[in-house]
PDB file of N, CA and C in Angstrom:
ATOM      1  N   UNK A   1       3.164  27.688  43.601  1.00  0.00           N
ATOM      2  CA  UNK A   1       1.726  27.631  43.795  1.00  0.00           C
ATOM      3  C   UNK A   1       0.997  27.938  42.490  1.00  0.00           C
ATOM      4  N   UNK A   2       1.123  28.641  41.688  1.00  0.00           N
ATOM      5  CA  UNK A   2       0.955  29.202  40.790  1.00  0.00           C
ATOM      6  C   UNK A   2       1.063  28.161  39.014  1.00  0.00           C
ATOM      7  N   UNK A   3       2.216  27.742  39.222  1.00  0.00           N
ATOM      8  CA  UNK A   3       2.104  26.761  38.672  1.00  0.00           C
ATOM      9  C   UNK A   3       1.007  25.434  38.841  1.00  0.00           C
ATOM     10  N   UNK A   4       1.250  24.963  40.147  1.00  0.00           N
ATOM     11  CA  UNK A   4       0.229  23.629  40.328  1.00  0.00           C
ATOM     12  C   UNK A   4      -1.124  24.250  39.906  1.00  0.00           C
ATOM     13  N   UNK A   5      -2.009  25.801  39.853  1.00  0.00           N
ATOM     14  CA  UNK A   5      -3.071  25.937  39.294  1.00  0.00           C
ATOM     15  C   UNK A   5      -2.606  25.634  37.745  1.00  0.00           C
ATOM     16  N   UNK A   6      -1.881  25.888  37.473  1.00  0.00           N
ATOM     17  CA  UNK A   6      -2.157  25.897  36.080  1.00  0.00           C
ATOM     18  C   UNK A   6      -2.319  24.470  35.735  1.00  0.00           C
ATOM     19  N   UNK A   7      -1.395  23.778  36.260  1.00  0.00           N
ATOM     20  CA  UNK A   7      -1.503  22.060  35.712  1.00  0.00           C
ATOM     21  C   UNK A   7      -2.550  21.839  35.963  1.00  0.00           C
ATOM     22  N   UNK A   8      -3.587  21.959  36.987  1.00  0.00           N
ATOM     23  CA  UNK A   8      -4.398  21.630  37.591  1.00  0.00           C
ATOM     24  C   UNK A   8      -5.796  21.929  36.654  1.00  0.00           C
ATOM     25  N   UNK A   9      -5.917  23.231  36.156  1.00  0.00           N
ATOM     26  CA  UNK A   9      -6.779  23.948  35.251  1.00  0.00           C
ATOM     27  C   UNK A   9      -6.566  23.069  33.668  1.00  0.00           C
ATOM     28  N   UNK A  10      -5.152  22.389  33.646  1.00  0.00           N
ATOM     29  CA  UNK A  10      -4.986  21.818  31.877  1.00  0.00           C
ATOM     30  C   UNK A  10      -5.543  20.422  32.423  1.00  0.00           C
ATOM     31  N   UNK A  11      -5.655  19.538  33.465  1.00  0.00           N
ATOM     32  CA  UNK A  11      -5.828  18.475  33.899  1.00  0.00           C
ATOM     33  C   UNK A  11      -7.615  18.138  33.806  1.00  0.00           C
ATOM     34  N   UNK A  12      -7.966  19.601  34.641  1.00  0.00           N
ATOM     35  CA  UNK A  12      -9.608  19.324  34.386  1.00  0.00           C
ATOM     36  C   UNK A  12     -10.324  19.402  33.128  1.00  0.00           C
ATOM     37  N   UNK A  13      -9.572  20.484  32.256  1.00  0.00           N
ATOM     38  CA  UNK A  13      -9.761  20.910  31.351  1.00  0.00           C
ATOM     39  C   UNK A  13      -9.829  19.686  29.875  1.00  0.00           C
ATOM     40  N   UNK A  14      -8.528  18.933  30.030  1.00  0.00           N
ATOM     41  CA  UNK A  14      -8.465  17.550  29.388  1.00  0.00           C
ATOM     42  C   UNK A  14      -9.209  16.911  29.808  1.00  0.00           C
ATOM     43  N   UNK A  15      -9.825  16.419  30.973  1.00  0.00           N
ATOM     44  CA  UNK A  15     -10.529  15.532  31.577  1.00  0.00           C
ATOM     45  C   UNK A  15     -12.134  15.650  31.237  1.00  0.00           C
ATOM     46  N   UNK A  16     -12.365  17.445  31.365  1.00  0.00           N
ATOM     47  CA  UNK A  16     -13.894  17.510  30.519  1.00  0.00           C
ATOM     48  C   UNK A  16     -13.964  17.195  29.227  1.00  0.00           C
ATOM     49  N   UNK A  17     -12.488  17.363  27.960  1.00  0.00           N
ATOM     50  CA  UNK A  17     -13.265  17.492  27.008  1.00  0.00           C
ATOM     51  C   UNK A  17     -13.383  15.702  26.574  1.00  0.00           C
ATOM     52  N   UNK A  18     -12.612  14.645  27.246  1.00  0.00           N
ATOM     53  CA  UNK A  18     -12.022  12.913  27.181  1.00  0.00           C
ATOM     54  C   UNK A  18     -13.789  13.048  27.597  1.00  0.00           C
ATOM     55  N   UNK A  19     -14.047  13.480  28.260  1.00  0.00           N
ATOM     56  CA  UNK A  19     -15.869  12.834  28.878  1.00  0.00           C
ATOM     57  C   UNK A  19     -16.763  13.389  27.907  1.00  0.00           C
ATOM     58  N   UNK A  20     -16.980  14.896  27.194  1.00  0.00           N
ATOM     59  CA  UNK A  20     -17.515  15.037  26.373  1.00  0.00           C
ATOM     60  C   UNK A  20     -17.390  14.217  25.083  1.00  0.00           C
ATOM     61  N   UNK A  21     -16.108  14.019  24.739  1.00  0.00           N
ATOM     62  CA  UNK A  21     -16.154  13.208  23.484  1.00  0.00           C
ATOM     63  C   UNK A  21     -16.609  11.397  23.898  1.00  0.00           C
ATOM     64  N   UNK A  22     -16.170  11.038  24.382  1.00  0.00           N
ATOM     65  CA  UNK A  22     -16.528   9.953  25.114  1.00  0.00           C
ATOM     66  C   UNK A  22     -18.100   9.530  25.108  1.00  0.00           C
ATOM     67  N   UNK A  23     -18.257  10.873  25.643  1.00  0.00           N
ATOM     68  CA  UNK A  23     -20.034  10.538  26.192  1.00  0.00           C
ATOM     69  C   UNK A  23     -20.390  10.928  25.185  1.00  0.00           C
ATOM     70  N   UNK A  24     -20.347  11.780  23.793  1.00  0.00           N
ATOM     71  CA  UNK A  24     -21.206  12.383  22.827  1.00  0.00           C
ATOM     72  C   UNK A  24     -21.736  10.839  22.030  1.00  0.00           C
ATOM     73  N   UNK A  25     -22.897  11.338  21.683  1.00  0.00           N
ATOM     74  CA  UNK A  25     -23.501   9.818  20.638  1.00  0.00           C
ATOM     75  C   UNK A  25     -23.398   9.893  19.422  1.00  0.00           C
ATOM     76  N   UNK A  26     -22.384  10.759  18.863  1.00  0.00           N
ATOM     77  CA  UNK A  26     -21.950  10.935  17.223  1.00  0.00           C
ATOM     78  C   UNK A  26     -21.988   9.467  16.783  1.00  0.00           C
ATOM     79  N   UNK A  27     -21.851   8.854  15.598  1.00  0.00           N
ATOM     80  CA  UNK A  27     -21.761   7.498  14.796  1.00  0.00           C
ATOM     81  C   UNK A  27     -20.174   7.255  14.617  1.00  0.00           C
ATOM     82  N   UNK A  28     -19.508   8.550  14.600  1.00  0.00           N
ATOM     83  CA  UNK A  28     -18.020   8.029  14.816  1.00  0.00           C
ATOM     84  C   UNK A  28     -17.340   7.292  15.757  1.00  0.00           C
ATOM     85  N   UNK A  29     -17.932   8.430  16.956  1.00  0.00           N
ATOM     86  CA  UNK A  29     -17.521   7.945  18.254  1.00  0.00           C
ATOM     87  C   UNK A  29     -18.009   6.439  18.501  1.00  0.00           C
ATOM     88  N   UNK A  30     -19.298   6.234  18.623  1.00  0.00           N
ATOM     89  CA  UNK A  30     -19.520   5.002  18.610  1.00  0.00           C
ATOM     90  C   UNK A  30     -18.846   3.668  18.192  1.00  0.00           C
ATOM     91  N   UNK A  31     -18.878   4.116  17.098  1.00  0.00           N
ATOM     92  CA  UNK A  31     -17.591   3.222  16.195  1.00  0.00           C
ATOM     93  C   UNK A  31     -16.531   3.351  16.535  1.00  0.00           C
ATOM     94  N   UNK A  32     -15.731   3.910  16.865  1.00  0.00           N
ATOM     95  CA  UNK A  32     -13.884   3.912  17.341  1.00  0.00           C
ATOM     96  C   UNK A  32     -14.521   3.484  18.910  1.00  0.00           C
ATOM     97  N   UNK A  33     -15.071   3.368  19.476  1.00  0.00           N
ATOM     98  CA  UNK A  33     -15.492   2.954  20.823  1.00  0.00           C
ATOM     99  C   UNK A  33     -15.255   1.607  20.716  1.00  0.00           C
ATOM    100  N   UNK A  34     -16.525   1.330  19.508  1.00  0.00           N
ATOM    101  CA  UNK A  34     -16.785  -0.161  19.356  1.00  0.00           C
ATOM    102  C   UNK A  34     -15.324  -0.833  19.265  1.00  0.00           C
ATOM    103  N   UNK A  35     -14.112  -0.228  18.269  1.00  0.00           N
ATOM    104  CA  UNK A  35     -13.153  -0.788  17.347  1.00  0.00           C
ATOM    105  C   UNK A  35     -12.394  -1.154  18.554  1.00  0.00           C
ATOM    106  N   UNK A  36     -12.086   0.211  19.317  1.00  0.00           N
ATOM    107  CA  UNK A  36     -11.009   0.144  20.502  1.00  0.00           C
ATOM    108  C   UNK A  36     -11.638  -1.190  21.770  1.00  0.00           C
ATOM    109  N   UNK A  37     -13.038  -1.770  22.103  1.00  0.00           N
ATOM    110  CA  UNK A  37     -13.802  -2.543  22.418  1.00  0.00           C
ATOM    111  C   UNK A  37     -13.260  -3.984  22.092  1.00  0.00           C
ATOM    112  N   UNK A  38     -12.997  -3.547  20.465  1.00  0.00           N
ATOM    113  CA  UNK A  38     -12.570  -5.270  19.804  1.00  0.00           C
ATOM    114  C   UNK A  38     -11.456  -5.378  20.183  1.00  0.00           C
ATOM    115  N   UNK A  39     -10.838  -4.174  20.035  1.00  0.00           N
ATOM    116  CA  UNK A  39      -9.023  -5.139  20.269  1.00  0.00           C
ATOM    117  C   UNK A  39      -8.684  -4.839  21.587  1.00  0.00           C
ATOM    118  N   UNK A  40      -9.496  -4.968  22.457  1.00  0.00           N
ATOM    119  CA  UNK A  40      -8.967  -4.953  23.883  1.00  0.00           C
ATOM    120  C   UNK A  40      -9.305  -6.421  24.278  1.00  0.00           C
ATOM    121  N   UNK A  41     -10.779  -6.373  23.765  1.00  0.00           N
ATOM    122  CA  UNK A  41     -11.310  -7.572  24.438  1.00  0.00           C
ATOM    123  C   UNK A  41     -11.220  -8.847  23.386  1.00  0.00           C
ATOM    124  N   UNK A  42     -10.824  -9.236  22.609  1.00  0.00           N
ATOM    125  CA  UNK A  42     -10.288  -9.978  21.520  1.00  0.00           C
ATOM    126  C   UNK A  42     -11.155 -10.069  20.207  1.00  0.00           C
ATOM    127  N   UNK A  43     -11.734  -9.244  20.242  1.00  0.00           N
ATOM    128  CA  UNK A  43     -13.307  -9.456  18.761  1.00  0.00           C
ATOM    129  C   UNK A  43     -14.383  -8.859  19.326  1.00  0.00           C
ATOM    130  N   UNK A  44     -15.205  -9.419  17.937  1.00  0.00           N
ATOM    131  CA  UNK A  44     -16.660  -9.107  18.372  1.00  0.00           C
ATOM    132  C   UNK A  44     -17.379 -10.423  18.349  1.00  0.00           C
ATOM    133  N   UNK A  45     -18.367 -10.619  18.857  1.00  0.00           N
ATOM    134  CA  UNK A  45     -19.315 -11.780  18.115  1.00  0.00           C
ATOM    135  C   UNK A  45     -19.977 -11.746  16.616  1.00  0.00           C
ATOM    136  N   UNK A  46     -19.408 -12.552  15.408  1.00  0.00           N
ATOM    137  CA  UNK A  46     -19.713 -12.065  14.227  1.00  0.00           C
ATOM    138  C   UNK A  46     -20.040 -13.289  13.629  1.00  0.00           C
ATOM    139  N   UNK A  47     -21.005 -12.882  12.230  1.00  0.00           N
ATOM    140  CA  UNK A  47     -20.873 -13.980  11.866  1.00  0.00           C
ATOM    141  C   UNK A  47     -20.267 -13.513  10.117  1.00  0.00           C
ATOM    142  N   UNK A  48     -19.423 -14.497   9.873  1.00  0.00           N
ATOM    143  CA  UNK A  48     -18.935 -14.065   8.078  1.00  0.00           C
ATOM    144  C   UNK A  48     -19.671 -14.966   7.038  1.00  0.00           C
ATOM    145  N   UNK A  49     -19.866 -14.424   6.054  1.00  0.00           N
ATOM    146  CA  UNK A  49     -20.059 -15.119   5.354  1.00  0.00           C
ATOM    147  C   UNK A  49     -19.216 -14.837   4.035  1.00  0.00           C
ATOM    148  N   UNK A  50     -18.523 -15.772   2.909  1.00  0.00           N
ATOM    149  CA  UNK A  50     -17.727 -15.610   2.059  1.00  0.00           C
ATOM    150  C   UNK A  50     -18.279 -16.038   0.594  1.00  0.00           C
ATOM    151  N   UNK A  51     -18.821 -15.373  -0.119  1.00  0.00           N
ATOM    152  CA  UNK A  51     -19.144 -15.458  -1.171  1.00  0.00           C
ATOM    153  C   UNK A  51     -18.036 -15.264  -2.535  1.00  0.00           C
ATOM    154  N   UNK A  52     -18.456 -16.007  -3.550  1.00  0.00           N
ATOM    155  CA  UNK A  52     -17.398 -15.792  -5.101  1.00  0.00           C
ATOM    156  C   UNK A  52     -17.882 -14.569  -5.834  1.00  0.00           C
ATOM    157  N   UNK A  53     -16.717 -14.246  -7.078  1.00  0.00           N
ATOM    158  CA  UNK A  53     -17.881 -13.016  -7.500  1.00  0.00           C
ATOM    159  C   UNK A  53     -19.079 -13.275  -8.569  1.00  0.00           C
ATOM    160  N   UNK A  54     -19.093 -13.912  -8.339  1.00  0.00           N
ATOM    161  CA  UNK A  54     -20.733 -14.634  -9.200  1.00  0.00           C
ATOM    162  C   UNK A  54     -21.915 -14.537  -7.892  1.00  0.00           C
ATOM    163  N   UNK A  55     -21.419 -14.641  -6.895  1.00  0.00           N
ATOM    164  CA  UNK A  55     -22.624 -14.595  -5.677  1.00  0.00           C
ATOM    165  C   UNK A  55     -23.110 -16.121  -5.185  1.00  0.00           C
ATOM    166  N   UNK A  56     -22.114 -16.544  -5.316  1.00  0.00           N
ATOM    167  CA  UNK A  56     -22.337 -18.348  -4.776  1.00  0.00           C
ATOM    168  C   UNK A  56     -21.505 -18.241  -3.394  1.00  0.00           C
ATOM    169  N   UNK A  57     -22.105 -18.885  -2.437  1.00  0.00           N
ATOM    170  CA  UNK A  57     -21.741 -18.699  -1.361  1.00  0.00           C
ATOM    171  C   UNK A  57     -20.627 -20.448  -1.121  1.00  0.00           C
ATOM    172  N   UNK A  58     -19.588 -19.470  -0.199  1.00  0.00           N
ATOM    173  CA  UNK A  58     -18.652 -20.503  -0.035  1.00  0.00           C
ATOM    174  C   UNK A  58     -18.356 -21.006   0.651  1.00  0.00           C
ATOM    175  N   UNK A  59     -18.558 -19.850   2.245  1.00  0.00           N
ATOM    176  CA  UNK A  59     -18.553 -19.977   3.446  1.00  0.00           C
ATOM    177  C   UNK A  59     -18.820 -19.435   4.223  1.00  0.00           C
ATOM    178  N   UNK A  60     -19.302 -20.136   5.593  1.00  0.00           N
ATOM    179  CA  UNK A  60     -19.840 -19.449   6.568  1.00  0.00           C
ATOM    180  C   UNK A  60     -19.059 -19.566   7.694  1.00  0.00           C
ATOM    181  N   UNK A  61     -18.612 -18.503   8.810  1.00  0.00           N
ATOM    182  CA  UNK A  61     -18.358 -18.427  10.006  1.00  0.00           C
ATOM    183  C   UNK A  61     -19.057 -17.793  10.752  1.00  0.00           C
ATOM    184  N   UNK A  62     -18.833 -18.307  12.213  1.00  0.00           N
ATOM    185  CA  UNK A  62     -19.352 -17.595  13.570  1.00  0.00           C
ATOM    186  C   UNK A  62     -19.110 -17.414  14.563  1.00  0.00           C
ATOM    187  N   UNK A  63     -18.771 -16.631  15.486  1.00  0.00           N
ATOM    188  CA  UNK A  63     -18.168 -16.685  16.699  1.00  0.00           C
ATOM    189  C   UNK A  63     -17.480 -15.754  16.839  1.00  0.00           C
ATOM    190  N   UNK A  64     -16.509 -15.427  17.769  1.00  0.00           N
ATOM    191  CA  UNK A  64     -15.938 -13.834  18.396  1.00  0.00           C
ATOM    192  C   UNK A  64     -14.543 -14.026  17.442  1.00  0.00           C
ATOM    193  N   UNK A  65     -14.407 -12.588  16.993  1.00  0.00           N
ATOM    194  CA  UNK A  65     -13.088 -12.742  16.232  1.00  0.00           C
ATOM    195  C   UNK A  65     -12.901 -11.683  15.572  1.00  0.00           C
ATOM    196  N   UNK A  66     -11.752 -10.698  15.565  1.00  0.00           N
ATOM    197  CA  UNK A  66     -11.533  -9.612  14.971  1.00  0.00           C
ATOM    198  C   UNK A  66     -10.633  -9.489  13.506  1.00  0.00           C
ATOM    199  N   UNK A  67     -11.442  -8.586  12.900  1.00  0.00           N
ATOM    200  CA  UNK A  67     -11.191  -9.305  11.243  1.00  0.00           C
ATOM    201  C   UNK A  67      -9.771  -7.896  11.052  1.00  0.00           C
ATOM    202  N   UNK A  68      -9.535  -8.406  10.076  1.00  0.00           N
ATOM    203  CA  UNK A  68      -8.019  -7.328   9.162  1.00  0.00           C
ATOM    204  C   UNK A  68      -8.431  -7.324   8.281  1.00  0.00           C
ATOM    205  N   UNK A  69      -8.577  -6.523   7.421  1.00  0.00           N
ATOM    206  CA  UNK A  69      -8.930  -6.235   5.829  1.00  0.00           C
ATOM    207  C   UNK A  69      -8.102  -5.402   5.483  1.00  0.00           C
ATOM    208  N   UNK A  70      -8.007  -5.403   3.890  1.00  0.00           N
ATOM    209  CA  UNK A  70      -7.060  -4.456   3.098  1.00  0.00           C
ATOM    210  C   UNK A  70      -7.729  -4.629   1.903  1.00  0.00           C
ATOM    211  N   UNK A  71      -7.584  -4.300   0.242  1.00  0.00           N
ATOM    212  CA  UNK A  71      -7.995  -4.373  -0.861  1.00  0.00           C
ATOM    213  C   UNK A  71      -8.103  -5.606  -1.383  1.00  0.00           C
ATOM    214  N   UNK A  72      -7.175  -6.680  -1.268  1.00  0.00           N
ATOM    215  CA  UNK A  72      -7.322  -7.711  -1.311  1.00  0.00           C
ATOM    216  C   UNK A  72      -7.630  -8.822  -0.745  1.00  0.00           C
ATOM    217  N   UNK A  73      -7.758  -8.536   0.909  1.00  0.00           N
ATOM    218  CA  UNK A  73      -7.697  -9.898   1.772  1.00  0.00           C
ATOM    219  C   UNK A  73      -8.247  -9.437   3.150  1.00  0.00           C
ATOM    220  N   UNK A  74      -9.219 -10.776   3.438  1.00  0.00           N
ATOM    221  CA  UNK A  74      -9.468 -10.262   4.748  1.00  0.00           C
ATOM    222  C   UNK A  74      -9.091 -11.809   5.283  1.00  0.00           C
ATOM    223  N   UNK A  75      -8.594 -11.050   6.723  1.00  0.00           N
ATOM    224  CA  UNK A  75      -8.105 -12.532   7.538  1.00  0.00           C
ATOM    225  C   UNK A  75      -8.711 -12.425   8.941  1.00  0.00           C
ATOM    226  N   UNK A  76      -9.229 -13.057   9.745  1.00  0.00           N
ATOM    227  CA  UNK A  76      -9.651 -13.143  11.174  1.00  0.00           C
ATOM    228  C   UNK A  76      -9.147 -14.861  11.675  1.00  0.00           C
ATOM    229  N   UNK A  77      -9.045 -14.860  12.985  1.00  0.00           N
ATOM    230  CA  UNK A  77      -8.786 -15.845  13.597  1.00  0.00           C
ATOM    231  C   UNK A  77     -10.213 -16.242  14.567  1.00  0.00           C
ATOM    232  N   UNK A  78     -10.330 -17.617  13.823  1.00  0.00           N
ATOM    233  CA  UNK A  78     -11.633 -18.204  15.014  1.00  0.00           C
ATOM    234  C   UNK A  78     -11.383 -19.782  15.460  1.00  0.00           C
ATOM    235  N   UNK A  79     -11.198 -20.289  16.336  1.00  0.00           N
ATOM    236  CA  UNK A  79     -11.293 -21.206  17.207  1.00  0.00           C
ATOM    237  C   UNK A  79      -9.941 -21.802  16.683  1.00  0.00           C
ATOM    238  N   UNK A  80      -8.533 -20.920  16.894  1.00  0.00           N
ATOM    239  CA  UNK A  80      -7.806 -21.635  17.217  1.00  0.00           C
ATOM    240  C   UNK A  80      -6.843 -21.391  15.428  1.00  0.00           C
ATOM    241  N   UNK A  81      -7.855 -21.074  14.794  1.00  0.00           N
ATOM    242  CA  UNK A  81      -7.691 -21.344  13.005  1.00  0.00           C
ATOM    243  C   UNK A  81      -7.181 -19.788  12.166  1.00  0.00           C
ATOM    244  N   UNK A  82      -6.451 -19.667  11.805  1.00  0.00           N
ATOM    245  CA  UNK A  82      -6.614 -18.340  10.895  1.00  0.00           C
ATOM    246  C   UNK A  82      -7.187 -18.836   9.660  1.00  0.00           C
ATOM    247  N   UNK A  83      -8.310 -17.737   9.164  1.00  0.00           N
ATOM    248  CA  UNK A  83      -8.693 -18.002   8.000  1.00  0.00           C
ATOM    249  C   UNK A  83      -8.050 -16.498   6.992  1.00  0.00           C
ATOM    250  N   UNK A  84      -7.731 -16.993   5.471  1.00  0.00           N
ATOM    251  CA  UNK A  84      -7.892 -15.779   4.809  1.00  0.00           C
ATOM    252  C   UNK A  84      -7.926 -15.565   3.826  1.00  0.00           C
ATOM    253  N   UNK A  85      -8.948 -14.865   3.099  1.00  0.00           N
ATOM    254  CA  UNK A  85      -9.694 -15.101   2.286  1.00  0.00           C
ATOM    255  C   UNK A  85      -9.179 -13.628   0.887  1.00  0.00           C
ATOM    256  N   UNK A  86      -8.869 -14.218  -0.503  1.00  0.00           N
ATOM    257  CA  UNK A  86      -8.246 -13.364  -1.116  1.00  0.00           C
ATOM    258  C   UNK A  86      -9.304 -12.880  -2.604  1.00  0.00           C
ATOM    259  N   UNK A  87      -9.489 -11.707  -2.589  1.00  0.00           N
ATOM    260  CA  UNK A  87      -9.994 -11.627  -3.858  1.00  0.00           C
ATOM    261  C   UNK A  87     -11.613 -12.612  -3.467  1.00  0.00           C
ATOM    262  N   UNK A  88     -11.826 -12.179  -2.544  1.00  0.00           N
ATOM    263  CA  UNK A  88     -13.697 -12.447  -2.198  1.00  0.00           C
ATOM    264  C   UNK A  88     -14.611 -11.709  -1.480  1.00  0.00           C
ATOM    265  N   UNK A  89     -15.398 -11.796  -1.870  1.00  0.00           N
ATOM    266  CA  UNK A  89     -16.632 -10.523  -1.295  1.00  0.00           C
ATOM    267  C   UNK A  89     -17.099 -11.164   0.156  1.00  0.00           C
ATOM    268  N   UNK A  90     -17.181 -10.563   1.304  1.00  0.00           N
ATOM    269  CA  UNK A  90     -16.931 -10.978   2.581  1.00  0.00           C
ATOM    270  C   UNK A  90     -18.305  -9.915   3.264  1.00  0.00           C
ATOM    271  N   UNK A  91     -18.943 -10.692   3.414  1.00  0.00           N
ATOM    272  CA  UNK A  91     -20.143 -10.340   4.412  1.00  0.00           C
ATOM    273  C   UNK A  91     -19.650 -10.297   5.734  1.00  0.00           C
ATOM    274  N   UNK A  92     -19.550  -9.301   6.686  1.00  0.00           N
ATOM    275  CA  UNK A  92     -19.175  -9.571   8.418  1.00  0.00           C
ATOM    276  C   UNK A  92     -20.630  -8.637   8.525  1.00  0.00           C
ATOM    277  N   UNK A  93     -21.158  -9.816   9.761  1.00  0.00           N
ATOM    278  CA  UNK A  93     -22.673  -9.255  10.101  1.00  0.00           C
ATOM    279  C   UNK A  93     -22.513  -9.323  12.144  1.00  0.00           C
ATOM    280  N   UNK A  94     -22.412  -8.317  12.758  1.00  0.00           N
ATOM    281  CA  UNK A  94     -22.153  -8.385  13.724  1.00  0.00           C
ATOM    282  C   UNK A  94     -23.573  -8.714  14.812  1.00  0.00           C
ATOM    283  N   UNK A  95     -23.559  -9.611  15.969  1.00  0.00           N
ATOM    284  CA  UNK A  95     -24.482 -10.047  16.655  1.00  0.00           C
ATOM    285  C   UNK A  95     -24.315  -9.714  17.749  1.00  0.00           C
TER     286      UNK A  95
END
């Protein structure tokens, strides 16, 4: 008996603080909300745009699609296509 309180007390106890953090409106939270949002549901609605480093624009995308970036490269998949783009300055403007 004694036991099941205790599980019971770590159960609610986890469960308030998953709703406090959850529910708090910090800018982090929001964001890992949003992130965990994209890769459940396959993207966001975005639009990219791909510029050179002179600032001449090269390309434009739009539509739902979750991007990968690293120092050199960002890649997202949209309608079917992977694009990926190396050594370019990459506008993602979310809608």
């Amino acid at each position: 008996m004694k036991k099941k309180k205790i599980i019971s007390f770590i159960v609610i106890g986890f469960c308030l603080l998953a709703t406090a953090f959850v529910g708090s409106s910090c800018s982090s939270c929001e964001r890992g909300c949003k992130s965990i949002s994209s890769d459940i549901d396959g993207g966001l609605y975005r639009v990219v745009n791909v510029y050179d480093y002179r600032g001449k624009l090269i390309a434009t995308h739009e539509g739902k699609m979750d991007i990968q970036s690293n120092e050199s490269k960002v890649l997202f998949d949209l309608n079917g296509k992977r694009y990926i783009y190396y050594n370019a300055v990459v506008e993602v403007i979310e809608k």
